[in-house]
Protein backbone atom coordinates (compact mmCIF):
# COMPACT_ATOMS: atom_id res chain seq x y z
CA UNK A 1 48.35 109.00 -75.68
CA UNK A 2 47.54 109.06 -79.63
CA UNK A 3 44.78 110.98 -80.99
CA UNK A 4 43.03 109.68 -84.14
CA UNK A 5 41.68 112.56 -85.92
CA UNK A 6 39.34 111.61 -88.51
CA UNK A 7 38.51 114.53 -91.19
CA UNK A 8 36.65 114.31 -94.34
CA UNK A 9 37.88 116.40 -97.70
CA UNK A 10 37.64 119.81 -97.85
CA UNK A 11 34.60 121.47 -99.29
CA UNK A 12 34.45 125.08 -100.46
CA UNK A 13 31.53 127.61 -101.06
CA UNK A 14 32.07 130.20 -102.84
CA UNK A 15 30.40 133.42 -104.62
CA UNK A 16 30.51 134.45 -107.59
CA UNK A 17 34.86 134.54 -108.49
CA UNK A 18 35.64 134.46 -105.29
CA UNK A 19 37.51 130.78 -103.77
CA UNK A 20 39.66 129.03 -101.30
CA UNK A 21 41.18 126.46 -102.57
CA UNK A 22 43.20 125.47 -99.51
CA UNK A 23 45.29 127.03 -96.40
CA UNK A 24 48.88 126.80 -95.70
CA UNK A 25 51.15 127.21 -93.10
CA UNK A 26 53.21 130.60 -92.92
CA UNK A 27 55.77 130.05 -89.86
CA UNK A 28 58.77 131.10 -91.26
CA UNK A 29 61.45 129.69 -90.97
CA UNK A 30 59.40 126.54 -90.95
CA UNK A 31 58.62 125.64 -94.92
CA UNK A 32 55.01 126.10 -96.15
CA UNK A 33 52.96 122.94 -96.37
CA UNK A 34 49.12 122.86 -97.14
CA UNK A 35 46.98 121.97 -93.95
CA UNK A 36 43.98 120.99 -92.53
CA UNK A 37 44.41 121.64 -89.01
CA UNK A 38 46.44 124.60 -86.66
CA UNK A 39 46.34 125.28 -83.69
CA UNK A 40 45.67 128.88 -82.45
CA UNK A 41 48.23 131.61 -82.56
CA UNK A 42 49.52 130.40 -86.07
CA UNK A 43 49.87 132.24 -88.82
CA UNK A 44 48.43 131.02 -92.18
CA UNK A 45 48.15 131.69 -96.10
CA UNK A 46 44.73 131.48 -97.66
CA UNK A 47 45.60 130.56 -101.26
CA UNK A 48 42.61 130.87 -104.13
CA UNK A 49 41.35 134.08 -106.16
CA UNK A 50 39.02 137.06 -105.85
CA UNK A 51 40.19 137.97 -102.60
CA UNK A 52 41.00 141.56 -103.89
CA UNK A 53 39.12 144.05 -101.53
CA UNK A 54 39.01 141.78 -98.68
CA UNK A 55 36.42 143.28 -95.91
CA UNK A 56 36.51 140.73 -93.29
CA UNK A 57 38.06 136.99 -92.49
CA UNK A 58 35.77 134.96 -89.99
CA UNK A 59 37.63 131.85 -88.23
CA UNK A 60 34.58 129.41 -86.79
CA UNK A 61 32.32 132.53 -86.98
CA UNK A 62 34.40 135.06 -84.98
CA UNK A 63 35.93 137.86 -86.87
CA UNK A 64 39.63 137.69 -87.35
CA UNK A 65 42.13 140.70 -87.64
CA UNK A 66 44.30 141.50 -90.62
CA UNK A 67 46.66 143.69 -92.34
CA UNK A 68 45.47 145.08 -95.78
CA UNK A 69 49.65 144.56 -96.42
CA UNK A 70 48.94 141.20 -96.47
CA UNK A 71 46.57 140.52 -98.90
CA UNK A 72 46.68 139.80 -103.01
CA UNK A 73 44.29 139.12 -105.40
CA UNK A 74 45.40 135.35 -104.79
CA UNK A 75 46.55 135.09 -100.55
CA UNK A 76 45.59 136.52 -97.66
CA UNK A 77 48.12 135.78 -94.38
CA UNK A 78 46.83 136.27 -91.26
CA UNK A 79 47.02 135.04 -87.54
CA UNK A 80 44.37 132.85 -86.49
CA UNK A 81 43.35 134.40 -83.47
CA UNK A 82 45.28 132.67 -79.81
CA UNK A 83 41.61 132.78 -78.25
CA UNK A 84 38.74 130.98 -80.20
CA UNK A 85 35.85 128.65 -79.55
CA UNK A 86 36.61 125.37 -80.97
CA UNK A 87 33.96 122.69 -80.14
CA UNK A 88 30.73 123.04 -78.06
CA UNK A 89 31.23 126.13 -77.14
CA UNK A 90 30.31 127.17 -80.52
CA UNK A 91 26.66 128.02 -80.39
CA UNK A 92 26.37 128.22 -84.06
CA UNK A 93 27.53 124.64 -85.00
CA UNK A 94 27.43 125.77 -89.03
CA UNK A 95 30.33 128.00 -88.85
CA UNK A 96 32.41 125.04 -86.92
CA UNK A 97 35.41 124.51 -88.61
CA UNK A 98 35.30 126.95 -91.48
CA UNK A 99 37.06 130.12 -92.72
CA UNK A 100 35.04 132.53 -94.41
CA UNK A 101 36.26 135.79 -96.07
CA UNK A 102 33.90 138.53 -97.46
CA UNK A 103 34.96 140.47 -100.46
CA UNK A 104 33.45 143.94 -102.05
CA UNK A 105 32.52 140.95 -104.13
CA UNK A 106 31.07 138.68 -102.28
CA UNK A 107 32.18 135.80 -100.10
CA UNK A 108 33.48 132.03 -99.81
CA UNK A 109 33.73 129.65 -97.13
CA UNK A 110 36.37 127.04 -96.23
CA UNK A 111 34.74 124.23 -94.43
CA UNK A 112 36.31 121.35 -92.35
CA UNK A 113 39.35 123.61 -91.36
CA UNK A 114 40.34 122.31 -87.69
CA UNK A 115 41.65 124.69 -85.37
CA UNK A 116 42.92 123.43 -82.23
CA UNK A 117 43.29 125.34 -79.25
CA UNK A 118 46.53 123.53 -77.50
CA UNK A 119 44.80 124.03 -73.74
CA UNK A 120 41.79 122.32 -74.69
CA UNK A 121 42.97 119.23 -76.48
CA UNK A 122 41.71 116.05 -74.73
CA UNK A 123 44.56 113.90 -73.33
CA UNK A 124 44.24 110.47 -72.08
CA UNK A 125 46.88 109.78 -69.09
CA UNK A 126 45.67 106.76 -67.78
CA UNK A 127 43.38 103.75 -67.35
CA UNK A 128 42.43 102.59 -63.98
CA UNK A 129 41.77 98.41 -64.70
CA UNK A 130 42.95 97.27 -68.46
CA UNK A 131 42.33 93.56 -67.28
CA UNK A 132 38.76 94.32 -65.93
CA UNK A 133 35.74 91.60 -65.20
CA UNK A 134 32.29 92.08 -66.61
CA UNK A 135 31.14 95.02 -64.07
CA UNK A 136 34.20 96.04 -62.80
CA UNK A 137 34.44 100.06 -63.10
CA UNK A 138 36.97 101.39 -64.87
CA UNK A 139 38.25 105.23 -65.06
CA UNK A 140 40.09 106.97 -67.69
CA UNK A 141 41.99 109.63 -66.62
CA UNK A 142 42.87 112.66 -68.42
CA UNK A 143 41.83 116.25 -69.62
CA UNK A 144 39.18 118.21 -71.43
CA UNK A 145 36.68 115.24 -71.11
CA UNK A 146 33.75 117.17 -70.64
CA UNK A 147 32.40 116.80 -74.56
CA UNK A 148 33.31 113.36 -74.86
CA UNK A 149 29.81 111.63 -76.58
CA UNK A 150 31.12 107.92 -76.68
CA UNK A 151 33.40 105.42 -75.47
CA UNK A 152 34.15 102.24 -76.95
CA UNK A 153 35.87 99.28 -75.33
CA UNK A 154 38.15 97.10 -77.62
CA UNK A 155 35.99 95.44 -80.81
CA UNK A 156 33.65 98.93 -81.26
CA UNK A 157 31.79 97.46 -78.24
CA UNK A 158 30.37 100.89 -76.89
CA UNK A 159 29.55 100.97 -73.30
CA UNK A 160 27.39 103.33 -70.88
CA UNK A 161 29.36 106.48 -69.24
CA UNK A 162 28.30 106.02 -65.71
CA UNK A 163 30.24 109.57 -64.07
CA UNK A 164 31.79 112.23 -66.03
CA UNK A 165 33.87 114.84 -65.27
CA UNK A 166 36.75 116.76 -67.07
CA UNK A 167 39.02 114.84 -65.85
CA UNK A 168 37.51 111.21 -65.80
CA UNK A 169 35.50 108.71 -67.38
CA UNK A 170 34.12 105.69 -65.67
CA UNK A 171 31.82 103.38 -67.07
CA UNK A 172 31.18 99.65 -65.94
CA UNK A 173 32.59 96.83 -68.31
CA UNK A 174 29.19 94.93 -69.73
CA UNK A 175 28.75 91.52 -69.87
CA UNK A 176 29.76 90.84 -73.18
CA UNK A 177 32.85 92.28 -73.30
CA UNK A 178 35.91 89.88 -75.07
CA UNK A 179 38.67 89.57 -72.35
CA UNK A 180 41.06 88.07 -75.04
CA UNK A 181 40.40 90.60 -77.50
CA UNK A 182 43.04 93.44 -76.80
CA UNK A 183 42.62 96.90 -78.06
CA UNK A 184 42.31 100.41 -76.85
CA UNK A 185 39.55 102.11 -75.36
CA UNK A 186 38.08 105.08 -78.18
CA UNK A 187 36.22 108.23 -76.63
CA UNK A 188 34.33 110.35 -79.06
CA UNK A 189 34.95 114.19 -78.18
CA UNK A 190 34.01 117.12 -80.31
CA UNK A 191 33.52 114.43 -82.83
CA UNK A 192 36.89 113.67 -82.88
CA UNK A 193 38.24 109.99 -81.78
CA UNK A 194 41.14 110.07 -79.24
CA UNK A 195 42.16 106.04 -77.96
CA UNK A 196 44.26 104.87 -74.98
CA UNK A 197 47.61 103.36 -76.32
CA UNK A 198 45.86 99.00 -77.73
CA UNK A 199 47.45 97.39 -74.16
CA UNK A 200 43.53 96.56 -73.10
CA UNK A 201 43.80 92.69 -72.28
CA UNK A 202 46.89 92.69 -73.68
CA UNK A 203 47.20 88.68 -72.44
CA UNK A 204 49.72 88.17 -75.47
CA UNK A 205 52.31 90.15 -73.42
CA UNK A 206 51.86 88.29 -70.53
CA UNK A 207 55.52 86.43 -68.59
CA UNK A 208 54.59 86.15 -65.34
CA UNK A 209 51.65 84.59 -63.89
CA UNK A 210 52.82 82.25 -61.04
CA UNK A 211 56.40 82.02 -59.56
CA UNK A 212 56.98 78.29 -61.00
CA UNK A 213 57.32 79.07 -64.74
CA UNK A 214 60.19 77.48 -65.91
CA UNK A 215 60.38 80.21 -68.42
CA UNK A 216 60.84 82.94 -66.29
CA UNK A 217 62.01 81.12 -62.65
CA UNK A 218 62.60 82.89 -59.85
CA UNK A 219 66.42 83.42 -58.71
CA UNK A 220 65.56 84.20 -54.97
CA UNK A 221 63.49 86.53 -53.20
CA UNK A 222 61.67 85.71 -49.98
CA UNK A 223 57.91 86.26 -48.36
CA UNK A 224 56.09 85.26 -51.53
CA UNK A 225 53.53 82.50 -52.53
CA UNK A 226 51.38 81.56 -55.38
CA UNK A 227 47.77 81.11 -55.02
CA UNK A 228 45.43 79.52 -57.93
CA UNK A 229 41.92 78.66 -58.64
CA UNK A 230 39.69 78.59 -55.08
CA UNK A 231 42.72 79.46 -52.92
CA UNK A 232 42.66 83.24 -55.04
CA UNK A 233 39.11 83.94 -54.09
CA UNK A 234 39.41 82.91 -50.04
CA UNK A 235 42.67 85.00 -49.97
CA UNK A 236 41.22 88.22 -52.25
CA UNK A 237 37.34 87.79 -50.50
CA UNK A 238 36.41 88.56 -54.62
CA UNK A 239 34.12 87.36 -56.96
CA UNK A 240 36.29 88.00 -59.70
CA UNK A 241 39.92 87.06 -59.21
CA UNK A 242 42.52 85.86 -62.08
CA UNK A 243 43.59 82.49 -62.61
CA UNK A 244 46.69 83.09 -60.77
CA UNK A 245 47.86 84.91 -58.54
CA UNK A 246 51.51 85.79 -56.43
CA UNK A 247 50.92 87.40 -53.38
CA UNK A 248 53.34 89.36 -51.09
CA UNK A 249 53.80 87.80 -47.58
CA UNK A 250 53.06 84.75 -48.43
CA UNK A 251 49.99 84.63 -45.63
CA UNK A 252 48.67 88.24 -44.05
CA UNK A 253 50.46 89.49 -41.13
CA UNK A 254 51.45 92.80 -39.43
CA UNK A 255 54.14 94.84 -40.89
CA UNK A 256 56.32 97.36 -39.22
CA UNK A 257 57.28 100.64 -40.86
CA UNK A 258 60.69 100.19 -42.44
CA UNK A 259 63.86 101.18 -41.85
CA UNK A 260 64.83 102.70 -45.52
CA UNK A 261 64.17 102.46 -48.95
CA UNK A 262 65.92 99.14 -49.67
CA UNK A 263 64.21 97.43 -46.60
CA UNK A 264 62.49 94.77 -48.54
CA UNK A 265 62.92 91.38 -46.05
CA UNK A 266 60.20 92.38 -43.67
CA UNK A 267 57.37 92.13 -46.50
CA UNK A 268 58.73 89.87 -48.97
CA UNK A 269 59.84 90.21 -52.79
CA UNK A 270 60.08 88.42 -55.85
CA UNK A 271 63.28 87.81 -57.50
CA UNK A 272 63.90 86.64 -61.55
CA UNK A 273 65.57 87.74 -65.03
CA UNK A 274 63.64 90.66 -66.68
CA UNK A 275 66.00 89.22 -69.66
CA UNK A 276 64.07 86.03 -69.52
CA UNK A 277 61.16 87.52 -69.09
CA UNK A 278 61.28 89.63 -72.21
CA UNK A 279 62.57 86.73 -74.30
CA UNK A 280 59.11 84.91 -73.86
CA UNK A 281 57.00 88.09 -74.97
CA UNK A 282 59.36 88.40 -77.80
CA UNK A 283 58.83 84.43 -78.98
CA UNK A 284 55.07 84.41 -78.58
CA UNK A 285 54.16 84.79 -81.91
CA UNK A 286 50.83 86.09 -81.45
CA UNK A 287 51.79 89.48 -80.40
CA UNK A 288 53.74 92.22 -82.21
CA UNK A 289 56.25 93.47 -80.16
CA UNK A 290 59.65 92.32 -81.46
CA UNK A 291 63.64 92.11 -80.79
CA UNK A 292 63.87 95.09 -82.84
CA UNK A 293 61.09 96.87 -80.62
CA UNK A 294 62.35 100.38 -79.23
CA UNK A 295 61.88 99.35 -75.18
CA UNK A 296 60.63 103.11 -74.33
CA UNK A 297 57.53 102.52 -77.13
CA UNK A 298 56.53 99.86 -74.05
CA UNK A 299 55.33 99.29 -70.57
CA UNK A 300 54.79 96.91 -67.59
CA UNK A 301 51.81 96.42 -66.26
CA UNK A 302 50.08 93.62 -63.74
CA UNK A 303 46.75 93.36 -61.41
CA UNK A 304 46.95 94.73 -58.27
CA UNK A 305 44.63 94.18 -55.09
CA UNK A 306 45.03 94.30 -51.29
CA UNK A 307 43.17 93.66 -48.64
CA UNK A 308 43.05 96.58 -47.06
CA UNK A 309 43.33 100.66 -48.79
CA UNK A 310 46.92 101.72 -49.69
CA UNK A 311 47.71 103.90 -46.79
CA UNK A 312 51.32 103.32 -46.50
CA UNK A 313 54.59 101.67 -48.49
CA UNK A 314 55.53 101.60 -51.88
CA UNK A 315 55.96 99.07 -54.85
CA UNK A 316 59.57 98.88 -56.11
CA UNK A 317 60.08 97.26 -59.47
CA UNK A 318 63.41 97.28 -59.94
CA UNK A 319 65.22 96.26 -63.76
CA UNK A 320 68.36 95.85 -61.96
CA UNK A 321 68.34 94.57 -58.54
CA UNK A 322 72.17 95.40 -57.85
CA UNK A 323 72.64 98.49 -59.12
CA UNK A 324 71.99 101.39 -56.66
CA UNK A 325 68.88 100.41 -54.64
CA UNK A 326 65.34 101.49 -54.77
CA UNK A 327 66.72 105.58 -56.10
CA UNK A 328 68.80 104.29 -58.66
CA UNK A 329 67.94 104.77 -62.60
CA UNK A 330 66.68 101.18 -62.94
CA UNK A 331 63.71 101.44 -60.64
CA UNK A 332 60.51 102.80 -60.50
CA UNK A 333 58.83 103.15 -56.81
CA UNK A 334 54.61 103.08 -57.44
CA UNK A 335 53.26 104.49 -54.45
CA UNK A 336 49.21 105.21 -53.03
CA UNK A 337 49.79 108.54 -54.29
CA UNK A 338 49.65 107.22 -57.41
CA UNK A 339 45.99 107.12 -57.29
CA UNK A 340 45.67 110.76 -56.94
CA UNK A 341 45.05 110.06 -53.19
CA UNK A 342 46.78 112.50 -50.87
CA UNK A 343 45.61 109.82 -47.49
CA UNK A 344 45.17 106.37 -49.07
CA UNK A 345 43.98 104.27 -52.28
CA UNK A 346 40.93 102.53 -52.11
CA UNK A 347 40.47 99.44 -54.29
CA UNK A 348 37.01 99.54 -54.47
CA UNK A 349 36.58 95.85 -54.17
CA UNK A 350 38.38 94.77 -57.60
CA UNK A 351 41.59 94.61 -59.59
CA UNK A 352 42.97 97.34 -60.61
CA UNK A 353 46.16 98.00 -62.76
CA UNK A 354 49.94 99.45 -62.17
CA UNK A 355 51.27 100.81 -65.23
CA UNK A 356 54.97 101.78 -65.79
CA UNK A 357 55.99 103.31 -69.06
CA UNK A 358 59.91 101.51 -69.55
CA UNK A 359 60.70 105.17 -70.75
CA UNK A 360 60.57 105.78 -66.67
CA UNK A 361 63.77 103.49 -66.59
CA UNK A 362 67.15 104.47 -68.21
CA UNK A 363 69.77 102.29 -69.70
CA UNK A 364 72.63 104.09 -67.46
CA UNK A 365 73.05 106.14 -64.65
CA UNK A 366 73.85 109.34 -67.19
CA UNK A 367 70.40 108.99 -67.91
CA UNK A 368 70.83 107.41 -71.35
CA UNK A 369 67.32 105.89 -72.68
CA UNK A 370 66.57 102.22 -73.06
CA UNK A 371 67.13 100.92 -77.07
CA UNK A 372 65.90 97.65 -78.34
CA UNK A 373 64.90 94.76 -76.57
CA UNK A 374 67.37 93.01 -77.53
CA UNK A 375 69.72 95.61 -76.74
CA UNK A 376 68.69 95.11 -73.13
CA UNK A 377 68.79 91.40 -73.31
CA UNK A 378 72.45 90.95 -74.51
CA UNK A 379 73.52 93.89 -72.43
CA UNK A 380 71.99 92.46 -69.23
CA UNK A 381 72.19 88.85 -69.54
CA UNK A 382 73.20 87.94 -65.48
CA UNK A 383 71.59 91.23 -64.19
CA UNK A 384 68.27 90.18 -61.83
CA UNK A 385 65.46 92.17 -61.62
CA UNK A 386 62.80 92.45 -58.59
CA UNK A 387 59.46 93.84 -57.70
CA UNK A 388 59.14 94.45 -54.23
CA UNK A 389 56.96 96.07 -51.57
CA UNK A 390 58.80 97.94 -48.98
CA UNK A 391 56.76 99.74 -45.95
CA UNK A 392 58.81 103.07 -46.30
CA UNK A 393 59.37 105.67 -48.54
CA UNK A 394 61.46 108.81 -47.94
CA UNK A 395 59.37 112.12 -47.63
CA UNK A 396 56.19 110.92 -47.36
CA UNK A 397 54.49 109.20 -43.91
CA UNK A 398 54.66 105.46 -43.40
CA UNK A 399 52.79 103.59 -40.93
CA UNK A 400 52.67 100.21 -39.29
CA UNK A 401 50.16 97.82 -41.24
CA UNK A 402 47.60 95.00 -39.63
CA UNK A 403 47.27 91.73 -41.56
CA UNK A 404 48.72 93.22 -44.65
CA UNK A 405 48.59 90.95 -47.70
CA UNK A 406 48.95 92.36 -51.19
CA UNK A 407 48.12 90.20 -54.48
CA UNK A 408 49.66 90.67 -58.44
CA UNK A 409 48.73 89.05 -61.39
CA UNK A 410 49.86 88.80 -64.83
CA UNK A 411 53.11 90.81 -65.60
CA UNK A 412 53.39 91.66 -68.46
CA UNK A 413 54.58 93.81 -71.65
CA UNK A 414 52.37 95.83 -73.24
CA UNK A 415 52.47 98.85 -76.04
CA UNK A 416 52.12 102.49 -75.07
CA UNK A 417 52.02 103.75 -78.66
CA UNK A 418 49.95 102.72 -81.17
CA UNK A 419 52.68 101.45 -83.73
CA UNK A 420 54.99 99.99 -81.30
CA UNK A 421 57.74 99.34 -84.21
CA UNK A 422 57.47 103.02 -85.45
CA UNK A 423 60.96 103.80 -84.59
């Protein structure tokens, strides 16, 4: 997740000869650079005048220790102290963000001086449907929610919070939401903006929607069928359904617990070139992930629905089919304790989204990280790649499943960072 911190210039008030003019860092052996933000626990430099018989130093209105040693006519250095209030727990929301030092003199005041307690930073770790239909709920997971003010949907189109906690947002998607406008979802906390990485309908990533494109065809695989249009909603029982979907068996039937990791046959799985697969992203022009793109500033994602809760099984997506199985380095196992579930995962009657950083996946079994994309594509030209379900998973319980059916849509390549070609 990337924060977007927005801060106007820094003001000063001052008495008499006494001013700030600005505060720098004072981590040695770091080198000193001016600042407008710290987090607790560092030590700074005050730099200005009049600061000569120095009295008391107030961070966001809480009196702050110091050492008489440390103080000239020009700087004062000092910790900033490792416990402080920081955003609405500051009853006294003048003193927010300043630095004020009293003098035998008199006083000044720094103002819009961020200090950031590390603990309390919000942190975005996850969004629950980034393909969703006008009143589908989606939740944001995270941390440190319980300020946030406002959340906007890609295009500044703000929407209602419907639950809140400190780890979660939900909020229903409203009817006039732009499902080919992709973007990031913004909430407002502390007055500070913090936005999920832009991969909301990201449809220009998109290189797998049915398993007859002759862009991306399937090699084998087995127990899999694409279903479009009317045949989508009698399968799902949904009102809102993509165009397309693949689903995995090809019709609902019972499913007995497997007999390892790699025991794919008895469900079904798909089977195609994640090279060929990238190559279309990469030539659609209308996106901005490139050949030069680093792979592990990108993910996978798709729709996901079943027709029953996840109690049992996992999703393998695996980069490279033939090397080492469903544990190996280039495969990621998505499981029903994904969804913070310790018995099942409950769909709540609509789509909701896997996503799988490619930073999860490694370019060789000493652990080495993916580079470009086209790295990967001339390095794995014949490899195959698969996304399977298999009905076992080592350490955890597996069970024997009734007229199992499960349904993916849209595969596809999305940005986890903001600037994607920020290498």
């Amino acid at each position: 997740m990337l924060s977007c911190i927005a801060l106007s210039s820094c003001k000063k008030q001052n008495t008499a000869d006494i001013k700030i003019d600005g505060v720098w860092t004072n981590q040695y052996p770091n080198p000193t650079v001016q600042i407008n933000i710290s987090n607790l626990g560092a030590w700074v430099r005050l730099q200005g005048h009049g600061f000569s018989g120095l009295r008391a130093i107030y961070c966001n209105g809480v009196t702050t220790s110091f050492s008489a040693a440390n103080v000239t006519d020009n700087n004062i250095i000092f910790a900033i102290p490792a416990v402080l209030p920081t955003g609405g727990d500051i009853a006294d929301t003048t003193v927010r963000n300043t630095i004020r030092i009293v003098t035998k003199n008199g006083e000044a005041v720094y103002n819009h001086f961020v200090f950031r307690d590390v603990n309390r930073i919000p942190a975005i770790n996850g969004v629950s449907a980034t393909m969703p239909f006008p009143g589908d709920m989606v939740v944001v997971s995270g941390k440190n929610f319980k300020n946030t003010t406002k959340v906007e949907m890609p295009g500044s189109l703000a929407v209602s919070i419907a639950a809140k906690t400190d780890t979660t947002i939900a909020f229903t998607v409203p009817a006039g939401v732009d499902m080919n406008k992709s973007g990031a979802i913004s909430l407002t906390i502390d007055g500070t903006v913090y936005s999920t990485p832009p991969y909301m309908y990201y449809r220009e990533g998109i290189f797998m929607e049915t398993t007859t494109d002759a862009q991306v065809p399937q090699t084998g695989g087995t127990g899999y069928t694409t279903l479009s249009g009317a045949n989508v909603a009698a399968a799902t029982k949904l009102a809102n359904n993509p165009q397309n979907v693949i689903a995995i068996p090809a019709a609902a039937k019972d499913i007995a617990v497997g007999t390892g990791n790699d025991d794919k046959n008895n469900t079904g799985f798909l089977r195609f070139q994640m090279v060929k697969a990238l190559q279309k992203v990469i030539d659609n022009s209308a996106n901005q992930i490139a050949a030069t793109t680093q792979m592990n500033n990108l993910g996978i994602q798709f729709e996901l629905y079943m027709n029953q809760p996840w109690t049992s099984g996992v999703i393998s997506y695996r980069m490279n089919i033939s090397n080492g199985g469903a544990n190996s380095f280039t495969t990621n196992n998505f499981g029903w304790w994904a969804g913070l579930s310790t018995a099942s995962y409950n769909f709540n009657n609509q789509w909701q989204t896997v996503t799988i950083p490619l930073s999860y996946f490694k370019a060789t079994s000493g652990g080495l990280p993916l580079g470009t994309l086209q790295s990967y594509i001339t390095d794995n030209a014949s490899v195959n790649s698969g996304v399977a379900f298999v009905n076992y998973y080592q350490n955890l319980p597996s069970k024997a499943l009734s007229k199992f059916q499960l349904f993916m849509a849209n595969f596809r390549i999305v940005p986890m960072v903001t600037n994607i070609n920020n290498n």
